[in-house]
N, C-alpha and C. Protein backbone atom coordinates (compact mmCIF):
# COMPACT_ATOMS: atom_id res chain seq x y z
N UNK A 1 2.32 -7.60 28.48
CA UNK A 1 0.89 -7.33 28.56
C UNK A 1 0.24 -7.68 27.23
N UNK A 2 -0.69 -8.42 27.22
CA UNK A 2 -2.03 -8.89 26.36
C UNK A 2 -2.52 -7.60 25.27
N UNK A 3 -2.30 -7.90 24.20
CA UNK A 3 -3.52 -6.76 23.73
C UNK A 3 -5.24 -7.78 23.88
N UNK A 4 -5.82 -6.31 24.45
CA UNK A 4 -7.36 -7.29 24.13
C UNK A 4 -7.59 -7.76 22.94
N UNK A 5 -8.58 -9.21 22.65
CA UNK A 5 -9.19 -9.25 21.83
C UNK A 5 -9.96 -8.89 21.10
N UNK A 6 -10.24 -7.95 19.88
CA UNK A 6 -11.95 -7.80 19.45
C UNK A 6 -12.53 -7.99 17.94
N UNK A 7 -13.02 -9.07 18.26
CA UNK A 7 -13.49 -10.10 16.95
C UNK A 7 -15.11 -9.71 16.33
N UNK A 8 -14.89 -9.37 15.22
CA UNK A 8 -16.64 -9.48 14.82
C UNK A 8 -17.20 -8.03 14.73
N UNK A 9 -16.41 -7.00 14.99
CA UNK A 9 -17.25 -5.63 15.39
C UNK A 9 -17.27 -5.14 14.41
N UNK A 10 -17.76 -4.02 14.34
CA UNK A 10 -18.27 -2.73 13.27
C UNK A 10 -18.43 -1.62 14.05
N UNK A 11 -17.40 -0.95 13.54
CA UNK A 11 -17.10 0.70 13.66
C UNK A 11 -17.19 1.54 12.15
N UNK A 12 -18.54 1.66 12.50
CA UNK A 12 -18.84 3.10 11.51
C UNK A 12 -18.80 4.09 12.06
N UNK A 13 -18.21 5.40 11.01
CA UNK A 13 -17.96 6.78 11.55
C UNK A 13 -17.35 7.36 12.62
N UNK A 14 -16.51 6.33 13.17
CA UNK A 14 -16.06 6.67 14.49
C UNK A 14 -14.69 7.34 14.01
N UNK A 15 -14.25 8.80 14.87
CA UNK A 15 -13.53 9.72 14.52
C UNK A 15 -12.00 9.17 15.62
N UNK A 16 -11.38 8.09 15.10
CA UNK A 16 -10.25 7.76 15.75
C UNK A 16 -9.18 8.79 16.13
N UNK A 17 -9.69 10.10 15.28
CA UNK A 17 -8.26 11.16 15.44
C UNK A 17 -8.98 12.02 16.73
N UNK A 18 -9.82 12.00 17.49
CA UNK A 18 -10.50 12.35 18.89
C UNK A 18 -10.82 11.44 19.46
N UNK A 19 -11.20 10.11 19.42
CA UNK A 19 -11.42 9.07 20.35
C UNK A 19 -10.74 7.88 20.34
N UNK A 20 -9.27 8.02 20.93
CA UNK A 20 -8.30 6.96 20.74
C UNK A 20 -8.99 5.46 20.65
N UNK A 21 -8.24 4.88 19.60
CA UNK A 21 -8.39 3.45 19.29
C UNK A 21 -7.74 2.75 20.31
N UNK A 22 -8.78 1.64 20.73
CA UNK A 22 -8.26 0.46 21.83
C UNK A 22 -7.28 -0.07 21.10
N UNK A 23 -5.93 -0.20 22.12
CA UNK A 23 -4.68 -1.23 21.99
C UNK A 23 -5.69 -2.72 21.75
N UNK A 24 -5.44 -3.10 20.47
CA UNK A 24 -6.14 -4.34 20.45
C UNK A 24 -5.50 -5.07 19.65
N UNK A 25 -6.05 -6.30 19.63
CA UNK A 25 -5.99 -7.46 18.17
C UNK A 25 -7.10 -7.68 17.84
N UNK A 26 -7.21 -6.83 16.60
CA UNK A 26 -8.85 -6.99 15.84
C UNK A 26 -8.82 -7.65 14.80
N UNK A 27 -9.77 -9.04 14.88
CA UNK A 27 -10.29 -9.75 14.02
C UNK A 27 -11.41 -9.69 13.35
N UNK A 28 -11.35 -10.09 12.15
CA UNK A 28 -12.76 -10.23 11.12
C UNK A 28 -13.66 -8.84 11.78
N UNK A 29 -13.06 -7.74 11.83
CA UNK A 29 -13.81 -6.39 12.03
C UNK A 29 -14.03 -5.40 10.66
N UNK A 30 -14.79 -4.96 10.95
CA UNK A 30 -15.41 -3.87 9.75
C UNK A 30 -15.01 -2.05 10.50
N UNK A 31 -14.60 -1.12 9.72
CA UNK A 31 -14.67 -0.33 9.79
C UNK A 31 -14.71 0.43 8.74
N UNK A 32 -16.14 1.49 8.87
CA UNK A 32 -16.79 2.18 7.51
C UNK A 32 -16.78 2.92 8.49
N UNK A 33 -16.33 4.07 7.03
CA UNK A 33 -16.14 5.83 6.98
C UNK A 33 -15.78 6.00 8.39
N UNK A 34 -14.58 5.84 9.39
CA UNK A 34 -13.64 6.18 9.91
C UNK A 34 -12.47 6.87 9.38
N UNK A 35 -12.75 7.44 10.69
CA UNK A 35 -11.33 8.67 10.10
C UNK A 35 -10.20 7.92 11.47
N UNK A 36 -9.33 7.85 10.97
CA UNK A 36 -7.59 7.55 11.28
C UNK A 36 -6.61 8.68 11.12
N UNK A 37 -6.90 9.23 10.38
CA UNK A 37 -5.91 10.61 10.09
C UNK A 37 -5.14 11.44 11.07
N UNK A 38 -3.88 11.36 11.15
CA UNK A 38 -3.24 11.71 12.14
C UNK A 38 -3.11 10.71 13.18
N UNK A 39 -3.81 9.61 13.65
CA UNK A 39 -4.50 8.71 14.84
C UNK A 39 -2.92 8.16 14.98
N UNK A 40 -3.04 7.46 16.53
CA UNK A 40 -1.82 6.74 16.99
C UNK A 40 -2.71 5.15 16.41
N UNK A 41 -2.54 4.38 15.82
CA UNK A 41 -2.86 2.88 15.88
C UNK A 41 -1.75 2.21 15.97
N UNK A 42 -0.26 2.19 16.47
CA UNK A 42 0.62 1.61 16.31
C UNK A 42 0.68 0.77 17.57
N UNK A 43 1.18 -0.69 17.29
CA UNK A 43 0.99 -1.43 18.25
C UNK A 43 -0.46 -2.52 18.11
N UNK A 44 -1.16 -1.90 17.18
CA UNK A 44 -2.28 -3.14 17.13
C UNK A 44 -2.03 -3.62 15.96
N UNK A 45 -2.74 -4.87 16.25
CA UNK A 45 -2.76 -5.95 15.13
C UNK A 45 -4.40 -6.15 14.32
N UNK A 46 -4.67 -5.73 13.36
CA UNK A 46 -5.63 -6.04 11.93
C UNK A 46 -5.69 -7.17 11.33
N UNK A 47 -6.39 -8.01 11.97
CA UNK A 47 -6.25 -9.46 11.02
C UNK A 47 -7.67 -9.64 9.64
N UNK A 48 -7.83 -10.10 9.08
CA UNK A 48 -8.84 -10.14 8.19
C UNK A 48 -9.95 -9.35 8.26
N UNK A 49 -9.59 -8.04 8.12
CA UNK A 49 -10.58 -6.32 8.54
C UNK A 49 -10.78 -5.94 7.22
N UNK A 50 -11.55 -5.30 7.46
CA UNK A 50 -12.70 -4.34 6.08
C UNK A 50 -12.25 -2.97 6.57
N UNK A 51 -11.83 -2.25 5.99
CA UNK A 51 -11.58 -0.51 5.73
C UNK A 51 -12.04 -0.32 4.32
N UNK A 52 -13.47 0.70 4.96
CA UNK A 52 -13.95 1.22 3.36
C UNK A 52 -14.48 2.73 3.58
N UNK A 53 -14.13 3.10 2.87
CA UNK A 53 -13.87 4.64 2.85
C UNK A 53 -13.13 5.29 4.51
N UNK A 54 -12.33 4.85 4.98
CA UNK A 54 -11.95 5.47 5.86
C UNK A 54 -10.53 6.54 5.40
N UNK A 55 -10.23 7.36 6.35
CA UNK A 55 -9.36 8.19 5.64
C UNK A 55 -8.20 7.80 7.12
N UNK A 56 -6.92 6.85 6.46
CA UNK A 56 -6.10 6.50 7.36
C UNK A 56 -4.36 7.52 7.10
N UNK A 57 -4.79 8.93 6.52
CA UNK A 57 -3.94 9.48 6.13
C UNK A 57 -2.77 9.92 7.07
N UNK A 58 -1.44 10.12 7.23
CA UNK A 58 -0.38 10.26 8.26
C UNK A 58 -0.79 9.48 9.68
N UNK A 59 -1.29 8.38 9.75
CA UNK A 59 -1.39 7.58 10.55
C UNK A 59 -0.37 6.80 11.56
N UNK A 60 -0.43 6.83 12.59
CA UNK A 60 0.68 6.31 13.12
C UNK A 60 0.36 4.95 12.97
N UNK A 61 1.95 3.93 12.37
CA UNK A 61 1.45 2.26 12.03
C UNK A 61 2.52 1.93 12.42
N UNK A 62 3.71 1.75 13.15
CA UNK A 62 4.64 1.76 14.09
C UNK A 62 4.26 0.64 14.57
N UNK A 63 4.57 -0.76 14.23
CA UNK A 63 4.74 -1.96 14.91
C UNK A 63 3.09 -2.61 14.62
N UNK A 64 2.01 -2.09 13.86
CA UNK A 64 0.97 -2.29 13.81
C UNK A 64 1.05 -3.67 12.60
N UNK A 65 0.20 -4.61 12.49
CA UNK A 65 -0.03 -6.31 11.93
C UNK A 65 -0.92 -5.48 11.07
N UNK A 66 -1.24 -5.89 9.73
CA UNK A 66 -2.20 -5.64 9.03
C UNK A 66 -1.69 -7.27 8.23
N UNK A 67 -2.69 -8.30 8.37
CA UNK A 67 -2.59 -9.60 7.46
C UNK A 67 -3.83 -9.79 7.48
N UNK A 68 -4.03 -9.86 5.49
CA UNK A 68 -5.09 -10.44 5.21
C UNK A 68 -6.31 -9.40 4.96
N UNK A 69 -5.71 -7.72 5.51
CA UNK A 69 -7.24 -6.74 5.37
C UNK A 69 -7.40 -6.39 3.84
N UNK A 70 -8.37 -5.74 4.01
CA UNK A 70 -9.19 -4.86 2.66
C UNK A 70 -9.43 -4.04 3.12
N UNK A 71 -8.83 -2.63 1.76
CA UNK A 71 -8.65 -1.32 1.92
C UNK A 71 -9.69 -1.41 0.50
N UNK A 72 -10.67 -0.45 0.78
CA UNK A 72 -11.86 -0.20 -0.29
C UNK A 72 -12.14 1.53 -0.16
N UNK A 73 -11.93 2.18 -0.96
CA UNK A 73 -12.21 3.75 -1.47
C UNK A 73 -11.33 4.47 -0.07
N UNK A 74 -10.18 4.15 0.19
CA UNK A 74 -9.82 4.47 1.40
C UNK A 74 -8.52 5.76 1.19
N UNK A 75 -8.66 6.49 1.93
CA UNK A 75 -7.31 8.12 1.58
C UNK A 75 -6.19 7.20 2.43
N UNK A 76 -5.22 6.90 2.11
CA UNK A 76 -3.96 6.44 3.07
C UNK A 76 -2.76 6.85 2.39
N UNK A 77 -2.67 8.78 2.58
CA UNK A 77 -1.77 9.18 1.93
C UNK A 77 -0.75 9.13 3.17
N UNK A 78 0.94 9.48 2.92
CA UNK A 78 1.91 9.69 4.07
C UNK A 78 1.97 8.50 4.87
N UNK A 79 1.01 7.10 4.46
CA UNK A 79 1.55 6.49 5.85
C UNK A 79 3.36 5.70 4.89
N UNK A 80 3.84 5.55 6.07
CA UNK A 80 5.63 4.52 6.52
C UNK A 80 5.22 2.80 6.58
N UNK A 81 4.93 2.70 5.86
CA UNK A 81 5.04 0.79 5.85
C UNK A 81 5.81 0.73 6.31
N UNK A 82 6.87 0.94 5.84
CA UNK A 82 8.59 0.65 6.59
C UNK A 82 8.25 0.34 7.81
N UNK A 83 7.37 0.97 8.64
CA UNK A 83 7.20 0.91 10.33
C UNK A 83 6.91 0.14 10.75
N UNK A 84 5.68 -0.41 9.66
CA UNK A 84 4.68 -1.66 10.60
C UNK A 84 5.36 -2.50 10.71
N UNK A 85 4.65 -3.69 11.32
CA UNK A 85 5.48 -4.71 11.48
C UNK A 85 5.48 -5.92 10.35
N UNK A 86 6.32 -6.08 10.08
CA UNK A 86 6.66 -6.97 8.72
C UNK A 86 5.97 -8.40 8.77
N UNK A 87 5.78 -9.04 10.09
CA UNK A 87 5.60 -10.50 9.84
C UNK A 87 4.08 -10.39 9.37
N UNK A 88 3.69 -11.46 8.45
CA UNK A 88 3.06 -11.71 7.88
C UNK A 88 1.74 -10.88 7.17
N UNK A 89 2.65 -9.19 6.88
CA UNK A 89 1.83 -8.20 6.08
C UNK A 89 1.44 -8.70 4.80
N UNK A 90 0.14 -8.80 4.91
CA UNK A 90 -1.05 -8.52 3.32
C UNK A 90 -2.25 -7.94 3.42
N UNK A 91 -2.14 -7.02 2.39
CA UNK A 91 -3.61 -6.57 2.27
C UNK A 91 -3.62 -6.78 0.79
N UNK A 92 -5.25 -6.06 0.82
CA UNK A 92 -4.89 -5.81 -0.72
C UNK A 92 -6.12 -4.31 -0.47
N UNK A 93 -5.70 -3.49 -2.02
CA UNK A 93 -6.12 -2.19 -1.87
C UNK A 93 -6.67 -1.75 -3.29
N UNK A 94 -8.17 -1.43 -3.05
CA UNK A 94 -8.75 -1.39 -4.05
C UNK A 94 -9.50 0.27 -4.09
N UNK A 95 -8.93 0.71 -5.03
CA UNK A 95 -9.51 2.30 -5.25
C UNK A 95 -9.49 3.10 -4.37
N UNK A 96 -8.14 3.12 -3.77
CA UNK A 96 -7.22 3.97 -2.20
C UNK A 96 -6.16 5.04 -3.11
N UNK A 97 -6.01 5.59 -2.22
CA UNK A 97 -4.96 6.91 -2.30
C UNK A 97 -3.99 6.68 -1.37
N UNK A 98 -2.94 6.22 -2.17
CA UNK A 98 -1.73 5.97 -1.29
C UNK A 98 -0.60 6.92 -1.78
N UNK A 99 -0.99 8.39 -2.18
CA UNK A 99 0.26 9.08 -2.38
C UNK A 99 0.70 9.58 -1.23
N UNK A 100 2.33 9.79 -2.02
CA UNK A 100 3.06 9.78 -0.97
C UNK A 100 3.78 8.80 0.61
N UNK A 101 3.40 7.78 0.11
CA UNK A 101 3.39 6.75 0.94
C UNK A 101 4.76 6.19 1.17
N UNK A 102 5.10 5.60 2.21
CA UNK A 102 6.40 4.70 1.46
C UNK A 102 6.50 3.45 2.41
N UNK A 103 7.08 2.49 0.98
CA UNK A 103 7.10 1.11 1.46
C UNK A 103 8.61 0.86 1.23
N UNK A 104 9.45 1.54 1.34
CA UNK A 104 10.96 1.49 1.63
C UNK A 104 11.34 0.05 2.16
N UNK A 105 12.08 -0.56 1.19
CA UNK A 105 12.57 -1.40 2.17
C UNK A 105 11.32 -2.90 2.73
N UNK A 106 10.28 -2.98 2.59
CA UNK A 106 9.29 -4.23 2.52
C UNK A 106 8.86 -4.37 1.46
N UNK A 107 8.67 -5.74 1.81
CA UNK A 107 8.37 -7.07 0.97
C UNK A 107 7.07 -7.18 0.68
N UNK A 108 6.54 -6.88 -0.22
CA UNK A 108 4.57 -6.58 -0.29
C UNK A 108 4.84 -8.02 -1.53
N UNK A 109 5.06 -9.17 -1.46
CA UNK A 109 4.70 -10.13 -2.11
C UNK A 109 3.43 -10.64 -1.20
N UNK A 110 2.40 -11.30 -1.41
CA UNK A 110 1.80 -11.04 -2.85
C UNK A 110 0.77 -10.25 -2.64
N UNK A 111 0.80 -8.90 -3.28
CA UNK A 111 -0.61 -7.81 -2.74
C UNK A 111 -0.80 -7.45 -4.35
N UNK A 112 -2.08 -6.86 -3.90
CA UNK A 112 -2.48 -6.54 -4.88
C UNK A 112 -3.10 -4.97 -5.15
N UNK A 113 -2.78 -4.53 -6.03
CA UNK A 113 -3.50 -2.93 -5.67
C UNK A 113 -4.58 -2.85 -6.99
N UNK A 114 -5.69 -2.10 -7.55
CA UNK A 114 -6.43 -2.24 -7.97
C UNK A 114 -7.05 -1.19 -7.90
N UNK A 115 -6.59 -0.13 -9.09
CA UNK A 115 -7.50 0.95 -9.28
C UNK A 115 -6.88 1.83 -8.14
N UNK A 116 -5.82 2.37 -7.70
CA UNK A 116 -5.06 3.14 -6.85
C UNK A 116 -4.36 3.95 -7.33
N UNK A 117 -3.72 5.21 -6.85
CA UNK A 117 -3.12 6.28 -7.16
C UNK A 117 -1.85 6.20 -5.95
N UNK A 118 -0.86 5.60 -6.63
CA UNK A 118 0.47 5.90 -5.43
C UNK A 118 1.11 7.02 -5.86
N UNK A 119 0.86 8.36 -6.48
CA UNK A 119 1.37 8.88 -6.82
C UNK A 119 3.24 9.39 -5.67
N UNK A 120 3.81 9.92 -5.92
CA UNK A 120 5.19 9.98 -5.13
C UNK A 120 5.38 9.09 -4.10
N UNK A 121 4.85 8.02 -4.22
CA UNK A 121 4.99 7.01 -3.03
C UNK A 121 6.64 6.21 -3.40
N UNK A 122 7.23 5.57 -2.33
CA UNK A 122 8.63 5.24 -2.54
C UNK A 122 8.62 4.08 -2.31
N UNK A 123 9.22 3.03 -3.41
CA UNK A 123 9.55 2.14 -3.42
C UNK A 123 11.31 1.61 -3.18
N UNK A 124 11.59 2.41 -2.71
CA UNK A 124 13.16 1.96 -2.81
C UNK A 124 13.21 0.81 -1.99
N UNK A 125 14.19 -0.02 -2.33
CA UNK A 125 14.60 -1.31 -1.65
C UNK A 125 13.52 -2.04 -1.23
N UNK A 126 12.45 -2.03 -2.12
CA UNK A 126 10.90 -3.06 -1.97
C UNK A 126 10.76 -4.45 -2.73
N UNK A 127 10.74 -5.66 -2.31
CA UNK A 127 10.25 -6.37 -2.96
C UNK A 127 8.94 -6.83 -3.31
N UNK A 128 8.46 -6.44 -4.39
CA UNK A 128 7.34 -5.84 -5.04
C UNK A 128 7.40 -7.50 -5.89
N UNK A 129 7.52 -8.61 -5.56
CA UNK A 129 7.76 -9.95 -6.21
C UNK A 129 6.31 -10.66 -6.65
N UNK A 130 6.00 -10.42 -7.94
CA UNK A 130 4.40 -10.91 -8.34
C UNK A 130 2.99 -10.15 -7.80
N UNK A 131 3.74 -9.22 -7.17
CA UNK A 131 2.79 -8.19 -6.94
C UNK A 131 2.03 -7.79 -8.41
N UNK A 132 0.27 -7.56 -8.04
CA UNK A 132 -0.19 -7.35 -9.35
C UNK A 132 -0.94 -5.29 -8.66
N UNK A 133 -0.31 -4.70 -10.08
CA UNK A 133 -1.03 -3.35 -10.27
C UNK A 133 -1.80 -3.27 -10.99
N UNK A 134 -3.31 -3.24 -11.04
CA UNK A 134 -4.37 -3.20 -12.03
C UNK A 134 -4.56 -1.71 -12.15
N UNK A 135 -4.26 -0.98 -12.87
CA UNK A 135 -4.88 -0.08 -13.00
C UNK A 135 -4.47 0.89 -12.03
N UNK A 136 -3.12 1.15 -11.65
CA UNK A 136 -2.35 2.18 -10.96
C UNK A 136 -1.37 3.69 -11.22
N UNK A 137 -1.73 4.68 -11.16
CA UNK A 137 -1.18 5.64 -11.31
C UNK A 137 0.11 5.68 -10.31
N UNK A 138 1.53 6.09 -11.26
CA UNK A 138 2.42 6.19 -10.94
C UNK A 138 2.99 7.40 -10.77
N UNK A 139 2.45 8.32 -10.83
CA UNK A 139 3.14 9.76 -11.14
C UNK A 139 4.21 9.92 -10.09
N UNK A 140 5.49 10.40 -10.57
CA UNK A 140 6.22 10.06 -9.86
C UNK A 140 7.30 9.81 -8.46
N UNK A 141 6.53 8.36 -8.88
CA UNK A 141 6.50 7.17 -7.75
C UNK A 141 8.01 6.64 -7.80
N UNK A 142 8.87 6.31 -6.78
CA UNK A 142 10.14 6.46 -6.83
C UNK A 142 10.56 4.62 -6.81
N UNK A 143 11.16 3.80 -8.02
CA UNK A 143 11.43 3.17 -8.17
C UNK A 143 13.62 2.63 -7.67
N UNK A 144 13.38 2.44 -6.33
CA UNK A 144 15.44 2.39 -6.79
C UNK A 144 15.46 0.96 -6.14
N UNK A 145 16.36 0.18 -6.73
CA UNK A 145 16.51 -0.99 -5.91
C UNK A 145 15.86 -1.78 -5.54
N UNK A 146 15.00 -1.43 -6.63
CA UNK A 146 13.43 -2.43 -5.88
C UNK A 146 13.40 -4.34 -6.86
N UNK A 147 13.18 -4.80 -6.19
CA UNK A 147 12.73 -6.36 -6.81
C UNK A 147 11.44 -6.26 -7.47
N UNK A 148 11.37 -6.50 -8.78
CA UNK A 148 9.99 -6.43 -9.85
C UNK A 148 10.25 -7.77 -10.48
N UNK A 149 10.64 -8.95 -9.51
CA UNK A 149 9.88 -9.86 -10.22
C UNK A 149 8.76 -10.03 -10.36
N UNK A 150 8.17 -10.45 -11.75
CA UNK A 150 6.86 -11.01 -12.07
C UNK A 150 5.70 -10.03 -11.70
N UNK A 151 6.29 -8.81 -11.66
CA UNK A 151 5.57 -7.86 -11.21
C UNK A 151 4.29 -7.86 -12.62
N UNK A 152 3.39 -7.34 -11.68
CA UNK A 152 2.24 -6.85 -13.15
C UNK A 152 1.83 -5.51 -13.36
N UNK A 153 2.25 -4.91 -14.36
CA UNK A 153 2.22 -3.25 -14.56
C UNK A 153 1.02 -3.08 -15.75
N UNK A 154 0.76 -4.25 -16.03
CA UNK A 154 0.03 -4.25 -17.83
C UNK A 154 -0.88 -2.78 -18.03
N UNK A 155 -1.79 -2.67 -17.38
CA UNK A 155 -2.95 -2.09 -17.05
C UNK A 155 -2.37 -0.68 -16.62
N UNK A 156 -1.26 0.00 -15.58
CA UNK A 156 -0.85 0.76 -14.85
C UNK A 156 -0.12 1.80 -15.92
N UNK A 157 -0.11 2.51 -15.43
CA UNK A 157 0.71 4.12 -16.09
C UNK A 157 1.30 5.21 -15.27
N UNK A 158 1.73 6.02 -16.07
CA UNK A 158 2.65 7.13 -15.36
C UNK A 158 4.06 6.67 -14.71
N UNK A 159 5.03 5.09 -14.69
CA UNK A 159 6.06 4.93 -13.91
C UNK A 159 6.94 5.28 -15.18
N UNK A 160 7.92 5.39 -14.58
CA UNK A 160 9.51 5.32 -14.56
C UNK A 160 10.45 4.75 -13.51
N UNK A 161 10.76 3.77 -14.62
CA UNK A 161 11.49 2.48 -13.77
C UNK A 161 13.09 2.76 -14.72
N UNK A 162 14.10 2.10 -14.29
CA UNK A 162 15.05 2.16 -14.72
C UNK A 162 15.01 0.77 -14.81
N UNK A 163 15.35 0.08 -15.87
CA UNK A 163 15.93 -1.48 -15.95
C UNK A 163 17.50 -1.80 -15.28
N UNK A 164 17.95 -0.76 -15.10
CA UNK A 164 19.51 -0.82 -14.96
C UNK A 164 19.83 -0.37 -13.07
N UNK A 165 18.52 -0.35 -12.04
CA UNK A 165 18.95 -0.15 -10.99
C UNK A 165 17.83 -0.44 -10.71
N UNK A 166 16.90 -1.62 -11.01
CA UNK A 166 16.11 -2.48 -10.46
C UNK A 166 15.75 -3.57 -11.20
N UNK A 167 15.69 -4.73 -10.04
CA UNK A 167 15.41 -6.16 -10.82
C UNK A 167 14.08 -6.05 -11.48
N UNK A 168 14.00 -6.37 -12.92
CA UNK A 168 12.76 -6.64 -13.35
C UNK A 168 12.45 -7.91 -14.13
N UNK A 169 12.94 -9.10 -13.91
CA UNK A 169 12.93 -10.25 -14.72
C UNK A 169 11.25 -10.71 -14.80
N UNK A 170 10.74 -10.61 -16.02
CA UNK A 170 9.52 -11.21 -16.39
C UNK A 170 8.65 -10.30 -15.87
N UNK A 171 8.83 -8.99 -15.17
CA UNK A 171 7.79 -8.26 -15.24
C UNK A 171 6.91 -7.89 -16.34
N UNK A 172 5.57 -7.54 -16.16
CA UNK A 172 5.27 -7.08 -17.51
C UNK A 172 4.66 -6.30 -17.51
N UNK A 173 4.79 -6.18 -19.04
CA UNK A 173 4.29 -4.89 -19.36
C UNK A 173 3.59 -4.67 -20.40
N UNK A 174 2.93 -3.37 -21.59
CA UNK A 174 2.03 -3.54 -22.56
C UNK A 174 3.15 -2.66 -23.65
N UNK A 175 3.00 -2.99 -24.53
CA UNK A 175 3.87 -1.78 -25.52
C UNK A 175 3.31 -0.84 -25.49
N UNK A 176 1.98 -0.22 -24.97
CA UNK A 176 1.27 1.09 -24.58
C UNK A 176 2.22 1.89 -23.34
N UNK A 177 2.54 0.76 -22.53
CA UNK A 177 2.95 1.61 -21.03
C UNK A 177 4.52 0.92 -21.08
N UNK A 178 5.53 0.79 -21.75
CA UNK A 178 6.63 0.17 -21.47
C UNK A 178 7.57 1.55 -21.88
N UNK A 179 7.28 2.50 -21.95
CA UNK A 179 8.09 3.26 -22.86
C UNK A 179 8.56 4.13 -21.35
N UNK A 180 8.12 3.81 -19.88
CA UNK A 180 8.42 4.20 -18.68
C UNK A 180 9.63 3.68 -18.18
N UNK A 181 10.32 2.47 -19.13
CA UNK A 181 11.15 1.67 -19.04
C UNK A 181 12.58 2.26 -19.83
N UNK A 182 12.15 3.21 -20.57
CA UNK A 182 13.20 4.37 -21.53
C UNK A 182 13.13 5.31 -21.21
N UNK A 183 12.89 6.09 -20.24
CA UNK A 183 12.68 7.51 -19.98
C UNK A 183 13.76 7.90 -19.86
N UNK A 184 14.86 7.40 -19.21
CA UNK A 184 15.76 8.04 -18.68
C UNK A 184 16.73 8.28 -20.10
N UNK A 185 16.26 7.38 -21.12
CA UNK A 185 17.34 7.79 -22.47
C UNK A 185 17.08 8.76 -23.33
N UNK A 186 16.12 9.21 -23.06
CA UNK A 186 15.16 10.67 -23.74
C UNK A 186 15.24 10.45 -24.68
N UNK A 187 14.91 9.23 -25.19
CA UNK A 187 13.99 9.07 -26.80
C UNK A 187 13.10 9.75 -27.32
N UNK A 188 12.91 9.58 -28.15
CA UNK A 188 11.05 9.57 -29.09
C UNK A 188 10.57 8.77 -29.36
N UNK A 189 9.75 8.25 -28.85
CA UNK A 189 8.50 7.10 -29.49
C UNK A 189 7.64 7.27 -30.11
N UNK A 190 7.48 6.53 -31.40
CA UNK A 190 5.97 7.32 -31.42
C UNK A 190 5.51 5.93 -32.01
């Protein structure tokens, strides 16, 4: 069975966690100040969509396409990337709340986050490859096994990364925020 098409729309304020979202494939759609929270959306596909201020917190994303959207002032704490569906996931996420989140295990080359708070969000077994963090709070955000090539941290604070149980070749970093890279040897810096 077909998901419907729906191209072009705008959903403002519509309370998805009482008025189930159509099984769809939504294109070039806008949705402002929607609430998702708690909502089933799993099974649809998000192609080049606008989410701005919506709150997509413990969301069901279970097989759901997100390629190509924008997340703008958006709460998307608790959601499972792990779930969605992997082929051809990108967004990028600008001044969202993604604590607690986890991207276990996917490949977020090449996204971008920007002014975000992942606080306890899990990265284990993520390839995070040229991914850029502008300006991201890490508080702790669980780094194991993860791929950090070419990653960009310059700008970002609060991680603890281990060099010794994740790839980090040419990631970078600032001598302000690299000292997340020694934590585990309980130095002093000063």
């Amino acid at each position: 069975m077909m998901n419907e098409l729906i191209e072009d729309a705008q959903f403002s304020a519509v309370d998805f966690a009482l008025e189930k979202i159509k099984k769809g494939d939504y294109e070039c759609c806008s949705f402002i100040n929607c609430n998702f929270s708690n909502a089933d959306i799993s099974n649809c596909m998000f192609i080049d969509c606008d989410f701005v201020d919506c709150d997509l917190s413990s969301a069901n994303i279970t097989h759901t396409m997100f390629k190509e959207d924008r997340f703008s002032n958006c709460k998307m704490m608790g959601l499972h990337f792990q779930k969605c569906n992997s082929l051809f996931f990108s967004a990028h996420f600008t001044n969202c709340v993604l604590d607690f989140s986890s991207f276990v295990g996917r490949s977020l080359e090449p996204l971008k986050f920007s002014k975000c708070s992942l606080k306890g969000a899990d990265f284990t077994e993520a390839s995070l490859e040229k991914v850029v963090f502008d300006d991201c709070n890490f508080e702790q955000t669980i780094f194991d096994d993860t791929v950090l090539k070419e990653t960009d941290f310059r700008t970002s604070f609060n991680f603890i990364i281990d060099p010794e149980s994740n790839v980090i070749n040419k990631a970078m970093f600032t001598k302000e925020n690299v000292s997340g890279l020694l934590k585990k040897y309980n130095i002093v810096i000063e």
